[in-house]
N, C-alpha and C. Protein backbone atom coordinates (compact mmCIF):
# COMPACT_ATOMS: atom_id res chain seq x y z
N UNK A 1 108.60 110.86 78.88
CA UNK A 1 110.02 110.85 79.20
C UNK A 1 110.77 111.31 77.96
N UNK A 2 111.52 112.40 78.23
CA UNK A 2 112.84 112.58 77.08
C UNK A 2 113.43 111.50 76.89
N UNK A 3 114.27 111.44 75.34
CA UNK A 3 115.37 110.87 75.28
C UNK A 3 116.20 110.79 76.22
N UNK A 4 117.06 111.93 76.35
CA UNK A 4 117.95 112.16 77.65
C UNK A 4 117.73 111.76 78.82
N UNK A 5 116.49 111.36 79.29
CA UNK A 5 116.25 111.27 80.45
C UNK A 5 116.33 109.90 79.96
N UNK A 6 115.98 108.82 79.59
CA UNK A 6 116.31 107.60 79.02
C UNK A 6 117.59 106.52 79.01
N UNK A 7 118.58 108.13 78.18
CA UNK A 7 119.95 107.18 78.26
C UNK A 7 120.76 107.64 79.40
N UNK A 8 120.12 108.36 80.34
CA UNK A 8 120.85 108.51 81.75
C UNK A 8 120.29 107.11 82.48
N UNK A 9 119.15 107.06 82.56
CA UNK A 9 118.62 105.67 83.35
C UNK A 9 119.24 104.53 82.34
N UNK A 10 119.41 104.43 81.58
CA UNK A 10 119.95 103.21 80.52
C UNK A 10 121.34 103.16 80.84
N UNK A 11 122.10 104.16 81.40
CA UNK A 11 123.81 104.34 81.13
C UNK A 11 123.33 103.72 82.68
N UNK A 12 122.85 104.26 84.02
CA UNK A 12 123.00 103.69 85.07
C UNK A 12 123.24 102.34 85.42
N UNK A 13 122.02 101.41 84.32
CA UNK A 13 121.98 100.28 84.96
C UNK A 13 122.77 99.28 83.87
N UNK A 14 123.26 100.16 83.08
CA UNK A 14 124.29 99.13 81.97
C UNK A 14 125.68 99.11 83.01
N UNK A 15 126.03 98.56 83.72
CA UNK A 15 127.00 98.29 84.89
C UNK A 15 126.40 96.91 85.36
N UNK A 16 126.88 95.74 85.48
CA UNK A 16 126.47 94.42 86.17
C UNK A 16 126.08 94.91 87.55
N UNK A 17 126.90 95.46 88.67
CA UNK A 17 126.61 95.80 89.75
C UNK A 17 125.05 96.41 90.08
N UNK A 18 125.45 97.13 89.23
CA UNK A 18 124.14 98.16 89.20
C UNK A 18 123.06 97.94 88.99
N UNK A 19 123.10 96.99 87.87
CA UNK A 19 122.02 96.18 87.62
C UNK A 19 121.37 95.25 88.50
N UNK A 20 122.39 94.38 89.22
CA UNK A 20 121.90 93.63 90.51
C UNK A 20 121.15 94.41 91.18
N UNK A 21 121.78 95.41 91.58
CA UNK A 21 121.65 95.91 93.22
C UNK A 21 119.77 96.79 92.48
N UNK A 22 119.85 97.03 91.40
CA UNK A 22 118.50 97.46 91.47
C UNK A 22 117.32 96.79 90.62
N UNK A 23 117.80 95.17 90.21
CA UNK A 23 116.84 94.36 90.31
C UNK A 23 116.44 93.61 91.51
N UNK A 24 117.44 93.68 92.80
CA UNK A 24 117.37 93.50 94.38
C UNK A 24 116.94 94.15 94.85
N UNK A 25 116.58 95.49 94.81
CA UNK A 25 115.62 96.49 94.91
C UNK A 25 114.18 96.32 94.52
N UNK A 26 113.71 96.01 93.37
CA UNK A 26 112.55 96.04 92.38
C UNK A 26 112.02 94.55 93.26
N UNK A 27 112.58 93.34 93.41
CA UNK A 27 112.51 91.95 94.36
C UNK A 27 111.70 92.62 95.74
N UNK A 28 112.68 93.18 96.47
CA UNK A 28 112.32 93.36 97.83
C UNK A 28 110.73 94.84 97.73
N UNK A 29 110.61 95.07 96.79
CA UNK A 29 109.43 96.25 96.64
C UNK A 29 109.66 97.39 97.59
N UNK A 30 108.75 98.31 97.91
CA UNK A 30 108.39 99.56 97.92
C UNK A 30 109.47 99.71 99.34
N UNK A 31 109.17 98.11 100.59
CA UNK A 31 109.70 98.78 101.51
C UNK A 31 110.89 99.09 101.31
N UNK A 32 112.04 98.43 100.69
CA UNK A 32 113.42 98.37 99.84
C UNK A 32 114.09 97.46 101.04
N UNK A 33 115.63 97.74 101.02
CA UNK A 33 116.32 97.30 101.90
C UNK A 33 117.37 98.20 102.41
N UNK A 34 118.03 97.61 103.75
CA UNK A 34 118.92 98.47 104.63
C UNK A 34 120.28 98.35 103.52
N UNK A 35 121.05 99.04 103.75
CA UNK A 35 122.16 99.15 103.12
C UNK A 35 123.35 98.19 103.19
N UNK A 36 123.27 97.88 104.78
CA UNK A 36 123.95 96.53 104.76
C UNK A 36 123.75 95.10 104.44
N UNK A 37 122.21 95.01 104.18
CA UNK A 37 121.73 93.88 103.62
C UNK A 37 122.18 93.63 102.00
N UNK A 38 122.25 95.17 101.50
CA UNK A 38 122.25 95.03 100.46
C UNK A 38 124.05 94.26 99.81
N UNK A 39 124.67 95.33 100.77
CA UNK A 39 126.15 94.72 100.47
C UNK A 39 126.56 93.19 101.09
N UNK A 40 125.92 92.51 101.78
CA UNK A 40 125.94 91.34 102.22
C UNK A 40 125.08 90.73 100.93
N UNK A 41 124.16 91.16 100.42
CA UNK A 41 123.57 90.11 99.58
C UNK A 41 124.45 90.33 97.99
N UNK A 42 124.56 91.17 97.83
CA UNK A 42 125.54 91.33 96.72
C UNK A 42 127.22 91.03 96.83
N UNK A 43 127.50 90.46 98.45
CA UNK A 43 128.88 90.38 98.44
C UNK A 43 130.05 91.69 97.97
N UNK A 44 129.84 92.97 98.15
CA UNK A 44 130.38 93.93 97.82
C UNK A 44 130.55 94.57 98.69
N UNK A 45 131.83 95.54 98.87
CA UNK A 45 132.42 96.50 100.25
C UNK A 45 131.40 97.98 100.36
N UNK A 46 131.18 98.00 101.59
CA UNK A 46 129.99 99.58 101.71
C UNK A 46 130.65 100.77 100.32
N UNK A 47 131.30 100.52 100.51
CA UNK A 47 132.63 101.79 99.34
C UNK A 47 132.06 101.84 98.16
N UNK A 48 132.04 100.66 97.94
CA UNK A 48 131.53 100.01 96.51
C UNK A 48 129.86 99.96 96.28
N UNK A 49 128.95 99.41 97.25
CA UNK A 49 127.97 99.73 97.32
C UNK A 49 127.45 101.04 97.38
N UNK A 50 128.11 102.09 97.71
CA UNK A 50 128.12 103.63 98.18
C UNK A 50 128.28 104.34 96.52
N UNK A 51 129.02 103.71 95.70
CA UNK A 51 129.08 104.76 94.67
C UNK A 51 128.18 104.12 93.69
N UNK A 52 127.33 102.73 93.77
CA UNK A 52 126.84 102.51 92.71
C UNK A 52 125.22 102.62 92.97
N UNK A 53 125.26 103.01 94.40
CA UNK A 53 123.99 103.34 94.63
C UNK A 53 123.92 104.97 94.50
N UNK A 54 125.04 105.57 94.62
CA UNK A 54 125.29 107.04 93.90
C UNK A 54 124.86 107.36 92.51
N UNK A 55 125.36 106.40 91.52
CA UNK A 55 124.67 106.65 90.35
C UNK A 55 123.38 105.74 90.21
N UNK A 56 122.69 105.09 90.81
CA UNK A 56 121.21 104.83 90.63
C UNK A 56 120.39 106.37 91.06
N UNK A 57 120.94 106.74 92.93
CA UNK A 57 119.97 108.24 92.70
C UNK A 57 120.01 109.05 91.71
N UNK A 58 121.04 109.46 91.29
CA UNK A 58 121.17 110.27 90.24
C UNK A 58 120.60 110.34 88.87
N UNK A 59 120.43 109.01 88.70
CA UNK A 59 119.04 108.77 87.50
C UNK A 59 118.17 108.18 88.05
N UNK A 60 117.78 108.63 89.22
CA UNK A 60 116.74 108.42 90.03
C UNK A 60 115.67 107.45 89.79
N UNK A 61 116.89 105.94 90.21
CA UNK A 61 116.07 104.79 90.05
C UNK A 61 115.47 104.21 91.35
N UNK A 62 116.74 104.94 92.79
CA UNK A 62 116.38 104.62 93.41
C UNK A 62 116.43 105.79 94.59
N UNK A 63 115.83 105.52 95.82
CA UNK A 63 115.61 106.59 96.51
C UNK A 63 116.14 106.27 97.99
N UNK A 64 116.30 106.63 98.98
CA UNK A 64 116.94 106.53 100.45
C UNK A 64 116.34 107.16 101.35
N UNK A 65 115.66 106.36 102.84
CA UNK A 65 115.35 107.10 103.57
C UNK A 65 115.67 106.33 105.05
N UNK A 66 115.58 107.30 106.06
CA UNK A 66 116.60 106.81 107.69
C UNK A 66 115.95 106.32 108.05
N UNK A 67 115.86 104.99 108.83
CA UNK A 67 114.78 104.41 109.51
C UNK A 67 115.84 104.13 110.58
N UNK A 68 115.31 104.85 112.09
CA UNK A 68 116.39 104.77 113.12
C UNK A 68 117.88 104.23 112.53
N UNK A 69 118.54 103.68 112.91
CA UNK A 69 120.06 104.16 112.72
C UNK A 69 120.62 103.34 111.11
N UNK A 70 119.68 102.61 110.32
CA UNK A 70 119.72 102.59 108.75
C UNK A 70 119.28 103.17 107.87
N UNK A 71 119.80 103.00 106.91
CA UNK A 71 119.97 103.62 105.37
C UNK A 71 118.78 103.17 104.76
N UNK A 72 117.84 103.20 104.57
CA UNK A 72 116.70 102.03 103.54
C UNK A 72 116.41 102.53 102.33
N UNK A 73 117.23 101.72 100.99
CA UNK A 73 116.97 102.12 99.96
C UNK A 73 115.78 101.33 99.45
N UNK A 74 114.99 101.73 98.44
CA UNK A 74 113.94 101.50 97.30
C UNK A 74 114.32 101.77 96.31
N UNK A 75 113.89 101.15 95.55
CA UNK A 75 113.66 101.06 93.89
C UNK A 75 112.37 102.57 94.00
N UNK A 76 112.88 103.60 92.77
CA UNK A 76 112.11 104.10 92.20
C UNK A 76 110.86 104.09 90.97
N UNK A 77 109.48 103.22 91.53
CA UNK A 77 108.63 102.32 90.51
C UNK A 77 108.36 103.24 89.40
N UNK A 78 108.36 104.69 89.55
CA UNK A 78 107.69 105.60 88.44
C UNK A 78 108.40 105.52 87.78
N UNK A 79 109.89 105.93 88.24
CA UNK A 79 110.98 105.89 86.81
C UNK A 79 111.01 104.60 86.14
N UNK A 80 111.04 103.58 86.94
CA UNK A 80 111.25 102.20 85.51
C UNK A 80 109.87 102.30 84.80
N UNK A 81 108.69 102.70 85.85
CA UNK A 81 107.47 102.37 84.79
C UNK A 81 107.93 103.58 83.93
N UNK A 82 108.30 104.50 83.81
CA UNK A 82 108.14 105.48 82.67
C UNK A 82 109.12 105.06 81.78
N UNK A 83 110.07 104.72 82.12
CA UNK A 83 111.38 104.28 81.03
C UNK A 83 110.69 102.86 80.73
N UNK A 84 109.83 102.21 80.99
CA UNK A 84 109.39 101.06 80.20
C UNK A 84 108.00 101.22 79.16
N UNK A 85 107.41 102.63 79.91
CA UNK A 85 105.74 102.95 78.67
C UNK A 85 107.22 103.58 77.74
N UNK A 86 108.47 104.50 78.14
CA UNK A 86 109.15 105.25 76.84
C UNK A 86 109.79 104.29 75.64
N UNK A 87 110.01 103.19 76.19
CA UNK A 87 110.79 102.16 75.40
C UNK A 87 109.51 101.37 74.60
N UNK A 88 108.52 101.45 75.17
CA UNK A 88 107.95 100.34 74.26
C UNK A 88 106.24 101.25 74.23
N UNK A 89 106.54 103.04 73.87
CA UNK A 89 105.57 103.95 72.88
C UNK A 89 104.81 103.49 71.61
N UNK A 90 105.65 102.95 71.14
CA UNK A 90 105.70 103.08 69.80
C UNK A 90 105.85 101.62 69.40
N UNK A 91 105.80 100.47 70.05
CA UNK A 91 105.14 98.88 69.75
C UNK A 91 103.97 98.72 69.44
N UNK A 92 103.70 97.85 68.75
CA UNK A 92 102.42 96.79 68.49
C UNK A 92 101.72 97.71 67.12
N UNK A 93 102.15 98.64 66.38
CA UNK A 93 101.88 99.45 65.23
C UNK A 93 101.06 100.44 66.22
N UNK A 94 101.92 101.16 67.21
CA UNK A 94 101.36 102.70 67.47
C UNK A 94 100.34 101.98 68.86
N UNK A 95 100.07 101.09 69.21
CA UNK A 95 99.46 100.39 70.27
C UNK A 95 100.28 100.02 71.12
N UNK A 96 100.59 101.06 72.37
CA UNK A 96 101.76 100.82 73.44
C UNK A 96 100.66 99.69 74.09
N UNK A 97 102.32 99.12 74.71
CA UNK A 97 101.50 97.90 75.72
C UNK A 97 101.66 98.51 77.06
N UNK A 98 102.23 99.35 77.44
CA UNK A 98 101.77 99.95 78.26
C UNK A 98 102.94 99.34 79.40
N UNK A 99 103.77 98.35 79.67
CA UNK A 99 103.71 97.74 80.51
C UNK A 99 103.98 98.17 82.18
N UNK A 100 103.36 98.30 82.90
CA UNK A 100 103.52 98.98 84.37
C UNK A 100 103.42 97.96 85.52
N UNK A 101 104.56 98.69 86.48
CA UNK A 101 104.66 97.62 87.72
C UNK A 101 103.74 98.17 88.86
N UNK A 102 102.86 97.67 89.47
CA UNK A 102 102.54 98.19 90.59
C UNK A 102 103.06 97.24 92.04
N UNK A 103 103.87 97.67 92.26
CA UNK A 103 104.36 96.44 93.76
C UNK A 103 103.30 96.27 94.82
N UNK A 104 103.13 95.29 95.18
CA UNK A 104 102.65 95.55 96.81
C UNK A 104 103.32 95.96 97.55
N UNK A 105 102.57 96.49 98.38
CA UNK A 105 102.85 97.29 99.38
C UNK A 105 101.96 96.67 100.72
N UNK A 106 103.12 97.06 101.97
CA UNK A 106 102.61 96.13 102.96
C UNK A 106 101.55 96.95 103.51
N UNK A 107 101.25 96.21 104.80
CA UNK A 107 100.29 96.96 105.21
C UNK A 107 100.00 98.50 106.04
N UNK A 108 101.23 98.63 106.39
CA UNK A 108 101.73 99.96 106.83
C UNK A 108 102.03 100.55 105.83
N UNK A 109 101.63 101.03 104.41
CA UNK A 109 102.52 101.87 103.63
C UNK A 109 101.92 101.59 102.44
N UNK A 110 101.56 102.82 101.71
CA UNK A 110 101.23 103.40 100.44
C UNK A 110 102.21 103.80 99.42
N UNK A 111 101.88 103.04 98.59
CA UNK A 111 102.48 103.07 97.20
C UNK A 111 102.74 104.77 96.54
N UNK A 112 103.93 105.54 96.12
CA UNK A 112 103.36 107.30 95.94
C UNK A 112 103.37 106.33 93.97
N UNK A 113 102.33 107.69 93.89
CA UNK A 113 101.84 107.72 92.42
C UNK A 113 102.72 108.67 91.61
């Protein structure tokens, strides 16, 4: 991972909102959640949920796909695992710890690499 690519995912989730809504993401795993769950569980207006899930795609933390007539967002696992091996390269004297999430995944559905 670049720098740049770093403090775009770092600027995303430095926002409280933002931060919720995509550690509520990373919680619920791979399948993610509908869009209205999300603004019901965060107590926030679709409007509001709509632009801060705007800047998570955009530093593509998280991703969106239609499941009959909802929205179902996910957490993007590659990008945090890569922004977490980029942040912590260069720990333990040159001995990354590596740290990586692998979620479960239910039984209908494969994890992408």
């Amino acid at each position: 991972m670049e720098t740049k690519s770093a403090v775009r995912i770092l600027s995303a989730l430095a926002q409280e909102t933002r931060l919720s809504l995509f550690r509520l993401l990373v919680q619920a795993g791979p399948a993610g959640l509908a869009a209205g769950e999300l603004a019901e569980r965060l107590a926030i207006p679709a409007s509001t949920l709509s632009f801060h899930l705007k800047e998570l795609a955009h530093a593509d933390l998280v991703n969106a796909r239609q499941e009959g007539r909802f929205v179902i967002y996910a957490a993007q696992f590659a990008t945090m695992n890569a922004l977490l091996s980029f942040l912590t390269e260069n720990c333990c004297g040159g001995n990354p710890c590596a740290p990586v999430c692998t979620p479960a995944c239910s039984a209908h559905e494969e994890y992408p690499s």
